[in-house]
PDB file of N, CA and C in Angstrom:
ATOM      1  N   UNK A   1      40.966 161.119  44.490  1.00  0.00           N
ATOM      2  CA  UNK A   1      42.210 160.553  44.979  1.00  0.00           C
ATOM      3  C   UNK A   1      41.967 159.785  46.283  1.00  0.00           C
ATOM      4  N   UNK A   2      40.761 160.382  47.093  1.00  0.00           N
ATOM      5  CA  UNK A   2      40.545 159.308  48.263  1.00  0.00           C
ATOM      6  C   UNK A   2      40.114 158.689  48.217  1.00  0.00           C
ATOM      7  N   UNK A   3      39.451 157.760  46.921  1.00  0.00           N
ATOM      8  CA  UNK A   3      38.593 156.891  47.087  1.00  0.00           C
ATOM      9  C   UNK A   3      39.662 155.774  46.250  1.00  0.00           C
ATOM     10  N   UNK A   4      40.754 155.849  45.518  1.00  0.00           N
ATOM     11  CA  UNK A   4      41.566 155.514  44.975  1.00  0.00           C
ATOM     12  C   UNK A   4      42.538 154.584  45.925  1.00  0.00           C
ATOM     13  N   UNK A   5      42.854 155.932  47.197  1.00  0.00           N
ATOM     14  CA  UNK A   5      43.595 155.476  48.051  1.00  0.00           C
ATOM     15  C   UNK A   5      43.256 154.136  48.970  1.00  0.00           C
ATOM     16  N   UNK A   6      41.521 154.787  48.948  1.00  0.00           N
ATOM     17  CA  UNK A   6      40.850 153.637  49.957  1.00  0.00           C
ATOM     18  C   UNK A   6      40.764 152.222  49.240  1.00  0.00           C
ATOM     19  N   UNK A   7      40.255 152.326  48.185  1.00  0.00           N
ATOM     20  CA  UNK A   7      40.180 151.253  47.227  1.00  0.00           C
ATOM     21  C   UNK A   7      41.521 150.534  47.497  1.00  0.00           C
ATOM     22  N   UNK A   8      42.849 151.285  47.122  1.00  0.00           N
ATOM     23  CA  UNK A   8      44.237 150.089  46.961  1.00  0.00           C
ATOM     24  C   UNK A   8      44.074 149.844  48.810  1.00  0.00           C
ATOM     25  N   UNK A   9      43.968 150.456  49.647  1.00  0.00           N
ATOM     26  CA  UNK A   9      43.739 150.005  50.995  1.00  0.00           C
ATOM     27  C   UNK A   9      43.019 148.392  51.345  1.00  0.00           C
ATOM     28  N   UNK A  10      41.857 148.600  50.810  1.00  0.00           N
ATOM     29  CA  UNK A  10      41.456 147.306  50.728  1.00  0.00           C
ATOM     30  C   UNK A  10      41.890 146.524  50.366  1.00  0.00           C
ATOM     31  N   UNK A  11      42.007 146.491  48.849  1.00  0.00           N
ATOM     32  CA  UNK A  11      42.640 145.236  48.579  1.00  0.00           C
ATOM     33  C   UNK A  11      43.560 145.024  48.712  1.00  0.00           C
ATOM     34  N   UNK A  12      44.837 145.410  49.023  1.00  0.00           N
ATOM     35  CA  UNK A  12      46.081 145.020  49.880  1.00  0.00           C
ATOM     36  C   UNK A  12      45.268 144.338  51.301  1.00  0.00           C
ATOM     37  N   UNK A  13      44.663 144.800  51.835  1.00  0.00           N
ATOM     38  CA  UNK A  13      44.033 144.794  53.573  1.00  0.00           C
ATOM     39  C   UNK A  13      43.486 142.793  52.914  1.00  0.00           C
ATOM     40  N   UNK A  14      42.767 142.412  51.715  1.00  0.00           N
ATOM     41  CA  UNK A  14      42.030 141.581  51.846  1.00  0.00           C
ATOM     42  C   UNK A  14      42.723 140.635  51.137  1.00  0.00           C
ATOM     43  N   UNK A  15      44.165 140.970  50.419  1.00  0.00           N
ATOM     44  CA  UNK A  15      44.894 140.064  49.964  1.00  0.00           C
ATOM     45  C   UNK A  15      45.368 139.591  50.723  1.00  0.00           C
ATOM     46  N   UNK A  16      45.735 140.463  51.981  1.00  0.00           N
ATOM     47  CA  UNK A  16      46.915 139.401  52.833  1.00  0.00           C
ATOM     48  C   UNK A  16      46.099 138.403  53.824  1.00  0.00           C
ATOM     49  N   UNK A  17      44.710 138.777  54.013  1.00  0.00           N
ATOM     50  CA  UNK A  17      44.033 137.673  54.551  1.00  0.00           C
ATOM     51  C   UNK A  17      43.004 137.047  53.434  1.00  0.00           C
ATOM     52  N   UNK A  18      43.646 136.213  52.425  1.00  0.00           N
ATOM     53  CA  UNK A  18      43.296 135.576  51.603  1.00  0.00           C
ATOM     54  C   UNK A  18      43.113 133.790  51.845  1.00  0.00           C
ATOM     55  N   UNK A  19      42.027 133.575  51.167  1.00  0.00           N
ATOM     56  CA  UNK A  19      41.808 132.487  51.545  1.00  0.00           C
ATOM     57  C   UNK A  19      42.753 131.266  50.676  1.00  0.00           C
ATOM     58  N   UNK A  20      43.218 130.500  50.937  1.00  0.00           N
ATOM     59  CA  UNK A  20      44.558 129.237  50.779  1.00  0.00           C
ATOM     60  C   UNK A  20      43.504 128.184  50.744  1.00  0.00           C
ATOM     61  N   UNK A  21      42.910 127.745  51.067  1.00  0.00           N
ATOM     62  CA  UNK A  21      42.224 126.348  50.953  1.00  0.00           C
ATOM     63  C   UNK A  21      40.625 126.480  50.125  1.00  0.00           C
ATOM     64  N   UNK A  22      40.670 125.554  49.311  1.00  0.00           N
ATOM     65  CA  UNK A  22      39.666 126.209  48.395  1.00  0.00           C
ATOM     66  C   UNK A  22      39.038 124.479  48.221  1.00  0.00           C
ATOM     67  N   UNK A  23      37.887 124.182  47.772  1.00  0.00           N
ATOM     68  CA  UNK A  23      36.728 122.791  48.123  1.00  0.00           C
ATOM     69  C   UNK A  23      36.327 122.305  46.723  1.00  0.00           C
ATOM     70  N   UNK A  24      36.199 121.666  46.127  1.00  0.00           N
ATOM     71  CA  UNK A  24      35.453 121.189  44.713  1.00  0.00           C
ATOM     72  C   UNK A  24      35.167 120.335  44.996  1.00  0.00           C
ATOM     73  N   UNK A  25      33.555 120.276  44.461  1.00  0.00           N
ATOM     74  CA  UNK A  25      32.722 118.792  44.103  1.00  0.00           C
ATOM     75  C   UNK A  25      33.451 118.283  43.302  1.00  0.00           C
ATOM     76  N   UNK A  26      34.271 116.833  43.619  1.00  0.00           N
ATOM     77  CA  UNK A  26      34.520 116.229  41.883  1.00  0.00           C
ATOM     78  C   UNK A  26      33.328 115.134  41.582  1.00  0.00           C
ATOM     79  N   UNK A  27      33.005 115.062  40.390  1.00  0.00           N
ATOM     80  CA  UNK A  27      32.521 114.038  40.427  1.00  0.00           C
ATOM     81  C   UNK A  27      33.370 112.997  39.031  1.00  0.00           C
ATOM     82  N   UNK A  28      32.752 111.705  38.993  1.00  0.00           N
ATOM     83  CA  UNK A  28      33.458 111.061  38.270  1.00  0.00           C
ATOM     84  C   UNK A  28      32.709 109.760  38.004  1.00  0.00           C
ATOM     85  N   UNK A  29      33.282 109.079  36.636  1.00  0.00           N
ATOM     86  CA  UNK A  29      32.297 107.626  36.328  1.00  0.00           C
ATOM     87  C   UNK A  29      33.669 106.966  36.587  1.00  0.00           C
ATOM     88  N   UNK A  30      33.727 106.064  37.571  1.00  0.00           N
ATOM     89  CA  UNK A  30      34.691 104.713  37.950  1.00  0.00           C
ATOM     90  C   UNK A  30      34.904 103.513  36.639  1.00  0.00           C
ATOM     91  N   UNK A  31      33.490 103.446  35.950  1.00  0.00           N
ATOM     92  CA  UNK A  31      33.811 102.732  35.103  1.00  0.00           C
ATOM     93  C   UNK A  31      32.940 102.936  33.506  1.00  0.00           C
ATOM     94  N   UNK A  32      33.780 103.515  32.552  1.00  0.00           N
ATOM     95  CA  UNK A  32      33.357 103.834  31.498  1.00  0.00           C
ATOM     96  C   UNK A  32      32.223 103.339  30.740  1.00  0.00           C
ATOM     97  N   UNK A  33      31.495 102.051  31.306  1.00  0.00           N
ATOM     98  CA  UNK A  33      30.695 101.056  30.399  1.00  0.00           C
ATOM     99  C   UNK A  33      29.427 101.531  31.270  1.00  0.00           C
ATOM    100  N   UNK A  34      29.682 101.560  32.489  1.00  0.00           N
ATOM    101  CA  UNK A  34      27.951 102.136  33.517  1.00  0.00           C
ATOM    102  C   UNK A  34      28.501 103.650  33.731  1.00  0.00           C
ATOM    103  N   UNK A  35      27.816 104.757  32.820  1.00  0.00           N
ATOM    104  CA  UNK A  35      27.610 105.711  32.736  1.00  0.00           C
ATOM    105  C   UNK A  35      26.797 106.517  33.580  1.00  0.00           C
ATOM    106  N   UNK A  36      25.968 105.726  34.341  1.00  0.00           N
ATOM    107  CA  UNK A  36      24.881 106.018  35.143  1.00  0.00           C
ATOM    108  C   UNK A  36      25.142 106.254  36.494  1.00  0.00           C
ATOM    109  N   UNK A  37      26.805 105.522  36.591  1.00  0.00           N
ATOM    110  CA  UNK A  37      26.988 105.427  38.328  1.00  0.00           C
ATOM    111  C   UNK A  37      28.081 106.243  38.016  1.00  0.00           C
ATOM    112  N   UNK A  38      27.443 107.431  38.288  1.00  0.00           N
ATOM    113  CA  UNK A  38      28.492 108.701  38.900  1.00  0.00           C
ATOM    114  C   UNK A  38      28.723 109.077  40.147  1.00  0.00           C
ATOM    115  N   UNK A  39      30.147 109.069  40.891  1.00  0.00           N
ATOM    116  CA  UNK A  39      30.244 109.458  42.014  1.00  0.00           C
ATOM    117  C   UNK A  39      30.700 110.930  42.179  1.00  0.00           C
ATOM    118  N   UNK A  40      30.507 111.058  43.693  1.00  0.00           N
ATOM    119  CA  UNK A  40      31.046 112.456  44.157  1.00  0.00           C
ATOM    120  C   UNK A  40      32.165 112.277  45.121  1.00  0.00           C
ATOM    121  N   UNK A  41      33.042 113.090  45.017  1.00  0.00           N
ATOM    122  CA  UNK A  41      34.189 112.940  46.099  1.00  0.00           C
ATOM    123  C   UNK A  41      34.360 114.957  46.674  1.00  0.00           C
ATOM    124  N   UNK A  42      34.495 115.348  47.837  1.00  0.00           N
ATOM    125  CA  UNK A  42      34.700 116.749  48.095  1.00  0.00           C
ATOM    126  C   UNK A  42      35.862 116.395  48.222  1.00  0.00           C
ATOM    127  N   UNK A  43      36.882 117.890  47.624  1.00  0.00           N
ATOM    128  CA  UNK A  43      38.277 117.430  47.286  1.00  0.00           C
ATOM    129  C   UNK A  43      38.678 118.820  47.640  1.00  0.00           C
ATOM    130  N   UNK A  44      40.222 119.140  47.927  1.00  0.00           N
ATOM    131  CA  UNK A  44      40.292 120.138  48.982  1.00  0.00           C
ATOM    132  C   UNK A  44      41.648 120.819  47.809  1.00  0.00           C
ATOM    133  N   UNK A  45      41.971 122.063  47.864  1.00  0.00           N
ATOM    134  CA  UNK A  45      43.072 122.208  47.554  1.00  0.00           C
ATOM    135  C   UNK A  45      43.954 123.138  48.219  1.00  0.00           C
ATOM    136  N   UNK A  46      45.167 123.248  48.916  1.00  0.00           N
ATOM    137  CA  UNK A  46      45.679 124.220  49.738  1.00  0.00           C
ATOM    138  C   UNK A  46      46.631 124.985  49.179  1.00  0.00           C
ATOM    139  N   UNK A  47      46.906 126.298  49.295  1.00  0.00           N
ATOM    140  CA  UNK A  47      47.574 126.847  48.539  1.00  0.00           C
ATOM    141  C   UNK A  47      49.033 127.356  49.289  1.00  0.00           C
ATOM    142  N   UNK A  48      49.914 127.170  49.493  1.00  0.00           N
ATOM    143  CA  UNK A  48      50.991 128.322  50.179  1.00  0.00           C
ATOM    144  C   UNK A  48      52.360 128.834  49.768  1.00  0.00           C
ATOM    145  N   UNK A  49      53.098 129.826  50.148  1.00  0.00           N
ATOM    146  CA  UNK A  49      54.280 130.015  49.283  1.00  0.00           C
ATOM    147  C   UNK A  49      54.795 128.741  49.239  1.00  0.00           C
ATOM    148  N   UNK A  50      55.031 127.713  49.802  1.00  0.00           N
ATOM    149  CA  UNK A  50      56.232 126.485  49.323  1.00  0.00           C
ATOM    150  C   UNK A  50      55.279 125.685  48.210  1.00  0.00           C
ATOM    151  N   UNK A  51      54.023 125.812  48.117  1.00  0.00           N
ATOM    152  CA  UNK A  51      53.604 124.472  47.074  1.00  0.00           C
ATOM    153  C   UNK A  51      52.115 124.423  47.050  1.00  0.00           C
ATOM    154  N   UNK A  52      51.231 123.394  46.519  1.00  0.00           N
ATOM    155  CA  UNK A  52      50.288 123.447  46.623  1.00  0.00           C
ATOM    156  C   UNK A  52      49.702 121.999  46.879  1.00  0.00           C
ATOM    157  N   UNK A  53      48.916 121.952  47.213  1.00  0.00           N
ATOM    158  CA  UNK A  53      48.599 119.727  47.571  1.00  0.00           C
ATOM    159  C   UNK A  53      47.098 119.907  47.626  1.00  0.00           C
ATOM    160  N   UNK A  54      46.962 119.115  46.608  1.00  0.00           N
ATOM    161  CA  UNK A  54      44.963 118.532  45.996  1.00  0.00           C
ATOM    162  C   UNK A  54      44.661 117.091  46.929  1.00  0.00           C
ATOM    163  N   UNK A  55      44.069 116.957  47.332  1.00  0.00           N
ATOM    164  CA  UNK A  55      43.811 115.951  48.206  1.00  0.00           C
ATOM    165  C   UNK A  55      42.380 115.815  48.360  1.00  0.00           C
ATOM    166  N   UNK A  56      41.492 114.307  48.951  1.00  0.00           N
ATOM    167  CA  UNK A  56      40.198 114.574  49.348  1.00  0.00           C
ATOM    168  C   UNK A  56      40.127 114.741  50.549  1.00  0.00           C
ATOM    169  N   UNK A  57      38.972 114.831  50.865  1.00  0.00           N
ATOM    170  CA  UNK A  57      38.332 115.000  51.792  1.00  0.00           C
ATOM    171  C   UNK A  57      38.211 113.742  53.481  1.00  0.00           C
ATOM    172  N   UNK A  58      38.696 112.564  52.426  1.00  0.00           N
ATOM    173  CA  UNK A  58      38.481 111.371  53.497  1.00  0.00           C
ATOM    174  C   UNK A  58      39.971 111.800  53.936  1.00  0.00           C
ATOM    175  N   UNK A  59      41.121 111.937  53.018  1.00  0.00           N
ATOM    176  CA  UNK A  59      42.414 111.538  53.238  1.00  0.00           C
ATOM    177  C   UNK A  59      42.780 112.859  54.552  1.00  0.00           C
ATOM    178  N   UNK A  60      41.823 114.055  54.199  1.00  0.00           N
ATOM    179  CA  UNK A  60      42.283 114.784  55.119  1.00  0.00           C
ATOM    180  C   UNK A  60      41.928 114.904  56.738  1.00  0.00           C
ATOM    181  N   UNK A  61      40.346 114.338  56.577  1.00  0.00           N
ATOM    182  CA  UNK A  61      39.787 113.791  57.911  1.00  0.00           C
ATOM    183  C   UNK A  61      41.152 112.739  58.691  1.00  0.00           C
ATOM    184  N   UNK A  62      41.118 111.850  57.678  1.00  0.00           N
ATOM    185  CA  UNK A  62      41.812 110.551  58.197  1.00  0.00           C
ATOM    186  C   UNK A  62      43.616 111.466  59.250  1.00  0.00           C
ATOM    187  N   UNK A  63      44.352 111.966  58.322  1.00  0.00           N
ATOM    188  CA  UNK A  63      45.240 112.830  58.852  1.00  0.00           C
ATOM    189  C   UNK A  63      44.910 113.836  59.891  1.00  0.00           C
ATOM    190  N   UNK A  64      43.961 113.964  59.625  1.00  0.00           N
ATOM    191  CA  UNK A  64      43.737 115.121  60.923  1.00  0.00           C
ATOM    192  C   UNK A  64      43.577 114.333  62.562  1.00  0.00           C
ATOM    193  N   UNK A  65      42.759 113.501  62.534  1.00  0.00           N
ATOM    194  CA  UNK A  65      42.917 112.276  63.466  1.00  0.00           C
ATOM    195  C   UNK A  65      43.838 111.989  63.719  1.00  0.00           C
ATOM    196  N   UNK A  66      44.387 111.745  62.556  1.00  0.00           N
ATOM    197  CA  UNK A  66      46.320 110.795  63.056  1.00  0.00           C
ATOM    198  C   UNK A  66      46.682 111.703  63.552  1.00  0.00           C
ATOM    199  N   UNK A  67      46.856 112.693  63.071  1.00  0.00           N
ATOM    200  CA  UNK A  67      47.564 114.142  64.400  1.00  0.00           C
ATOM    201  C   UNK A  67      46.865 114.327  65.624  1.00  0.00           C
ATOM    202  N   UNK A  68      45.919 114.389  65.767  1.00  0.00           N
ATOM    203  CA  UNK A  68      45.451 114.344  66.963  1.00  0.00           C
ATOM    204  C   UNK A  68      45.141 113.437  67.995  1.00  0.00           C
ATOM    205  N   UNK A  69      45.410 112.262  67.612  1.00  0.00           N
ATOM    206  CA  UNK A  69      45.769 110.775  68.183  1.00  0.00           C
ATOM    207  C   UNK A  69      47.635 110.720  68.539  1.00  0.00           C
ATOM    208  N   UNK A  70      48.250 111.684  67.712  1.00  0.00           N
ATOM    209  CA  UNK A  70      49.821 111.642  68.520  1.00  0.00           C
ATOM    210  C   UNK A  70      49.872 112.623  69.120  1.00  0.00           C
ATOM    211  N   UNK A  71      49.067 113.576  68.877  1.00  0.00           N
ATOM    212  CA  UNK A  71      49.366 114.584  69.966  1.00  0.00           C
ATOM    213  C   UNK A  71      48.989 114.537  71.543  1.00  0.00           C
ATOM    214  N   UNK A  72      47.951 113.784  71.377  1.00  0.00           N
ATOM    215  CA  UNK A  72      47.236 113.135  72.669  1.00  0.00           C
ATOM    216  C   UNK A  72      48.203 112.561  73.081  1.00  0.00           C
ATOM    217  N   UNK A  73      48.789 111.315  72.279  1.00  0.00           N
ATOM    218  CA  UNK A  73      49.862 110.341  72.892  1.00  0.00           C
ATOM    219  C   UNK A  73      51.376 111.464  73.534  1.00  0.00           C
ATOM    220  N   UNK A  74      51.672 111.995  72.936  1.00  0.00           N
ATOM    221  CA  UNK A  74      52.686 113.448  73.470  1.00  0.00           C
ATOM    222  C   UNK A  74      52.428 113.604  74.729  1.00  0.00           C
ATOM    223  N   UNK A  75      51.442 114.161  75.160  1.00  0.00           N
ATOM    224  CA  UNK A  75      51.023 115.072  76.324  1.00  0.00           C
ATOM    225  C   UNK A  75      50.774 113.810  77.018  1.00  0.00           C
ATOM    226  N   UNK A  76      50.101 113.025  77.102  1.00  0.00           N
ATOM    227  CA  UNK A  76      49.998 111.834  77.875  1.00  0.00           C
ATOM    228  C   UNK A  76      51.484 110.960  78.393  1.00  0.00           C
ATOM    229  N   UNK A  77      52.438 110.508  77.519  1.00  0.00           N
ATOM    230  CA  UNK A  77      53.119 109.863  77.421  1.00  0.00           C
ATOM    231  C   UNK A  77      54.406 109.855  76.677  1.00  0.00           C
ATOM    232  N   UNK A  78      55.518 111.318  76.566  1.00  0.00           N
ATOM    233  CA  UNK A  78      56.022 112.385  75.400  1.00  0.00           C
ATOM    234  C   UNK A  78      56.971 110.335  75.185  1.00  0.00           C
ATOM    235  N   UNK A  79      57.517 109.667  75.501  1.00  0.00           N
ATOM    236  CA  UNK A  79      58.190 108.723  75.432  1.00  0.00           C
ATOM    237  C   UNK A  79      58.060 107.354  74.572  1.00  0.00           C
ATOM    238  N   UNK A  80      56.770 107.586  74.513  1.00  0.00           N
ATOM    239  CA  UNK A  80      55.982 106.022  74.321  1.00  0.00           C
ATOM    240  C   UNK A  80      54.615 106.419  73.261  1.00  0.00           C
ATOM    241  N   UNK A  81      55.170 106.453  71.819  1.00  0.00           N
ATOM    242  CA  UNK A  81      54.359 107.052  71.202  1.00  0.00           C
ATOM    243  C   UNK A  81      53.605 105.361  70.175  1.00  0.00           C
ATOM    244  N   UNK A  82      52.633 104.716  69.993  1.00  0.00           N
ATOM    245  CA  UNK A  82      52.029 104.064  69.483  1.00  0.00           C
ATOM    246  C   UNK A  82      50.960 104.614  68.140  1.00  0.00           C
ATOM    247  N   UNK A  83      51.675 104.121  67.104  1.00  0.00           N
ATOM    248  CA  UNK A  83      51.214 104.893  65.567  1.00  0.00           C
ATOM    249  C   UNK A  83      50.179 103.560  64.858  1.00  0.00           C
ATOM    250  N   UNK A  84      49.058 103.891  64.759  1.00  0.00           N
ATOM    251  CA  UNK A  84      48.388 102.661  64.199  1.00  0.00           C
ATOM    252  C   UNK A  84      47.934 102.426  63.201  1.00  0.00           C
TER     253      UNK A  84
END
């Protein structure tokens, strides 16, 4: 019975710090006739109670910047925000 107990302990303990963002290699042929030129894209997927959003890897770099390029502008200047 105590090892039962400990057992559901854990995994309750390791569900609630579960991991939400999860990574896949995609790869893919752009154009059906050259079979040979396969690309790779790292592609992200996030998970949370409201929804879920598949996205790559550039699009999320690129956003992460843009947030941190207005947040800079915030603290610098909360009035005069320049979006580029």
């Amino acid at each position: 019975m105590k090892k039962i107990s400990l057992a559901l302990l854990l995994i309750i303990g390791f569900s609630s710090f579960a991991q939400n963002r999860f990574f896949y290699d995609y790869k893919f042929i752009p154009d059906s006739t050259d079979k040979a030129n396969v690309l790779k894209e790292i592609m992200l997927l996030d998970i949370d109670k409201s929804g879920s959003k598949y996205y790559g890897q550039e699009k999320f770099v690129a956003d992460s910047t843009s947030q941190a390029d207005v947040e800079r502008q915030l603290k610098l200047s909360p009035n005069n925000i320049s979006i580029s």
